[in-house]
Protein backbone atom coordinates (compact mmCIF):
# COMPACT_ATOMS: atom_id res chain seq x y z
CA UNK A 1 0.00 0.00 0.00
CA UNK A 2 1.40 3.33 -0.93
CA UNK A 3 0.99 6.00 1.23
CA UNK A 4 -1.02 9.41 -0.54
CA UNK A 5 0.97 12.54 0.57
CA UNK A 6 -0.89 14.95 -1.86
CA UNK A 7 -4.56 15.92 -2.83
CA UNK A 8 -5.70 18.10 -5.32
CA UNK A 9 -9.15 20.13 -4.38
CA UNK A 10 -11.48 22.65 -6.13
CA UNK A 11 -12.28 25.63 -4.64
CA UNK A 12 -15.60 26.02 -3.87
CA UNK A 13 -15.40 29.89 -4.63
CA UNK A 14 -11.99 30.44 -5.84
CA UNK A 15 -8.97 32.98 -5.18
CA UNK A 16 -9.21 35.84 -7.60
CA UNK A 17 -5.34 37.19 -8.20
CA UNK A 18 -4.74 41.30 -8.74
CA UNK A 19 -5.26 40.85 -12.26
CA UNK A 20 -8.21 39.37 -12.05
CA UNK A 21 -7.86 35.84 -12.83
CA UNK A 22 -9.54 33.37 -10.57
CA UNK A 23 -7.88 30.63 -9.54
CA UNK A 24 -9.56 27.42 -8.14
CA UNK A 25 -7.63 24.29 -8.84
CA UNK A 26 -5.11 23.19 -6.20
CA UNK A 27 -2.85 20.78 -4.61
CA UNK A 28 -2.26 20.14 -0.64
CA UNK A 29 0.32 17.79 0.92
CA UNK A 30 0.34 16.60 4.25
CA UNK A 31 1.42 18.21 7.32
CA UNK A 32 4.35 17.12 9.40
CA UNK A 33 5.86 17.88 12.60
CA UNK A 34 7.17 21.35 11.14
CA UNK A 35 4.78 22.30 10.00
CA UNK A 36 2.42 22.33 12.76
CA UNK A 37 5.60 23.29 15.18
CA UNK A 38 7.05 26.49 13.24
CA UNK A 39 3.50 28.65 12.95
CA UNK A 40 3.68 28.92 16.66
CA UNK A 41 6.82 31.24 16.77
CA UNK A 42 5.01 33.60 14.08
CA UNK A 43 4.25 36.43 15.44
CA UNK A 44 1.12 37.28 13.87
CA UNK A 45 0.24 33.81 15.69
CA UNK A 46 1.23 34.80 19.32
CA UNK A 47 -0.67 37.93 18.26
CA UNK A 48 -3.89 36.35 16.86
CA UNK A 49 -4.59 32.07 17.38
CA UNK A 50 -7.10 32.85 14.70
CA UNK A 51 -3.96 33.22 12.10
CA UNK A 52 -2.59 29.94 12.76
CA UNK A 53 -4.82 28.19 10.25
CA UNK A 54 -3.39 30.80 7.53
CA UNK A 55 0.15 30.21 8.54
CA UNK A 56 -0.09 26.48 8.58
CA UNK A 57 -2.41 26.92 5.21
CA UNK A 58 0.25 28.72 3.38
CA UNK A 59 2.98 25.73 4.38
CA UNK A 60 0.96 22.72 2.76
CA UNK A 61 -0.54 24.35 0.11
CA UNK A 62 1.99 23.31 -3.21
CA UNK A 63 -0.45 24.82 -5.49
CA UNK A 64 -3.30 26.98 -6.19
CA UNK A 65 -4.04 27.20 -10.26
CA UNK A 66 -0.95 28.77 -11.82
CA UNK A 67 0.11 30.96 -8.93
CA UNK A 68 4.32 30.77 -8.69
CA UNK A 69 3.64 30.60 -4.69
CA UNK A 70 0.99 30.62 -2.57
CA UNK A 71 1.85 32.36 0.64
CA UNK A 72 -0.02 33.79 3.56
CA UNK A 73 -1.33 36.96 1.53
CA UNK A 74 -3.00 34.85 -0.54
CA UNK A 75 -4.29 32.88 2.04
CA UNK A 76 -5.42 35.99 4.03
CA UNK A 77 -7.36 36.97 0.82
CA UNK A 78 -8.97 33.93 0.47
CA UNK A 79 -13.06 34.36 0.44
CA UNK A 80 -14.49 32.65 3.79
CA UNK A 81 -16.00 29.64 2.48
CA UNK A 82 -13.15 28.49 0.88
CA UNK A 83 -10.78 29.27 4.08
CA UNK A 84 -13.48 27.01 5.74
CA UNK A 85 -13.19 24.55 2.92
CA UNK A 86 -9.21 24.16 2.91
CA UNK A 87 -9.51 23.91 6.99
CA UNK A 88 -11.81 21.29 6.42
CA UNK A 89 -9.47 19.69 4.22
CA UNK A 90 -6.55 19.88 6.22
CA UNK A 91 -8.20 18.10 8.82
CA UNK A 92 -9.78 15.57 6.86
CA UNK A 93 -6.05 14.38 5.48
CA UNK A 94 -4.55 14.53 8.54
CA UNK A 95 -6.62 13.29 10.87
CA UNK A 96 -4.73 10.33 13.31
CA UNK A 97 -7.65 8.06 12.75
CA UNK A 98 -7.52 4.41 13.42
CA UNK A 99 -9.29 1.24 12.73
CA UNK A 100 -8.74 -2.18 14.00
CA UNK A 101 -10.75 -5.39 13.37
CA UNK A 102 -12.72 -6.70 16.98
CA UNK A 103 -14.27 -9.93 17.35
CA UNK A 104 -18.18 -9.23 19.35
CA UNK A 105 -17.57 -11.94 22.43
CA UNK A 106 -20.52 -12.74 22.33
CA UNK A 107 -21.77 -13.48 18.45
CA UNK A 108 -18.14 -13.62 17.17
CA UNK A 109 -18.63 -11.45 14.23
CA UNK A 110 -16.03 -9.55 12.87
CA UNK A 111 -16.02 -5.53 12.31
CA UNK A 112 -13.72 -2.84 12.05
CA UNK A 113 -13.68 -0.01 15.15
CA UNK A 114 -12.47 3.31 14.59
CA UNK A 115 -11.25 5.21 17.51
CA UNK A 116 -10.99 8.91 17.39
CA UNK A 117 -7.88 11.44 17.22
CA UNK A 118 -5.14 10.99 19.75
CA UNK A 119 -5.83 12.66 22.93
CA UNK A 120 -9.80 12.68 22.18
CA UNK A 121 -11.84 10.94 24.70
């Protein structure tokens, strides 16, 4: 099994550039350690917890239509429903999730139980 470390997403709106042009189509890796670790020493951060989700945003997003970069301005001028969409989709790849096949003690079937993020109860 090969592990998927990048998904491409549509904006639900899209990010319209100075120009003009709207761009929709995008690509976001997975997070690591870093990446979750560095936003906290940004100032605008310690300022405002609010701006960690553009921070961390701006880090895993490889590509938004044919933008050279896509950095925290363009994050910041993101319209709100796709800032919600892209945090929804940063938690959705990332999530800690797992499964494991139980046997019921009493019937002995067989099913798969998921058990929520780490540190959930």
């Amino acid at each position: 099994m090969e592990l998927k470390t990048e998904y491409e997403f549509i904006l639900p709106r899209g990010y319209v550039d100075s120009d003009g042009n709207l761009h929709r189509e995008g690509v976001m890796r997975l997070a690591n350690a870093k990446d979750e670790i560095v936003p906290l020493n940004d100032l605008r951060v310690q300022r405002n917890r609010a701006y960690l989700i553009i921070v961390l945003l701006s880090r895993v997003m490889t590509r938004l239509g044919d933008l050279k970069e896509v950095n925290t301005g363009i994050i910041e001028n993101l319209f709100a429903s796709d800032l919600r969409f892209l945090e929804e989709m940063y938690n959705r790849i990332n999530e800690d999730e797992a499964a494991v096949t139980v046997t019921c003690p009493d019937c002995g079937s067989k099913f798969d139980k998921e058990f929520g993020r780490l540190g959930e109860s």
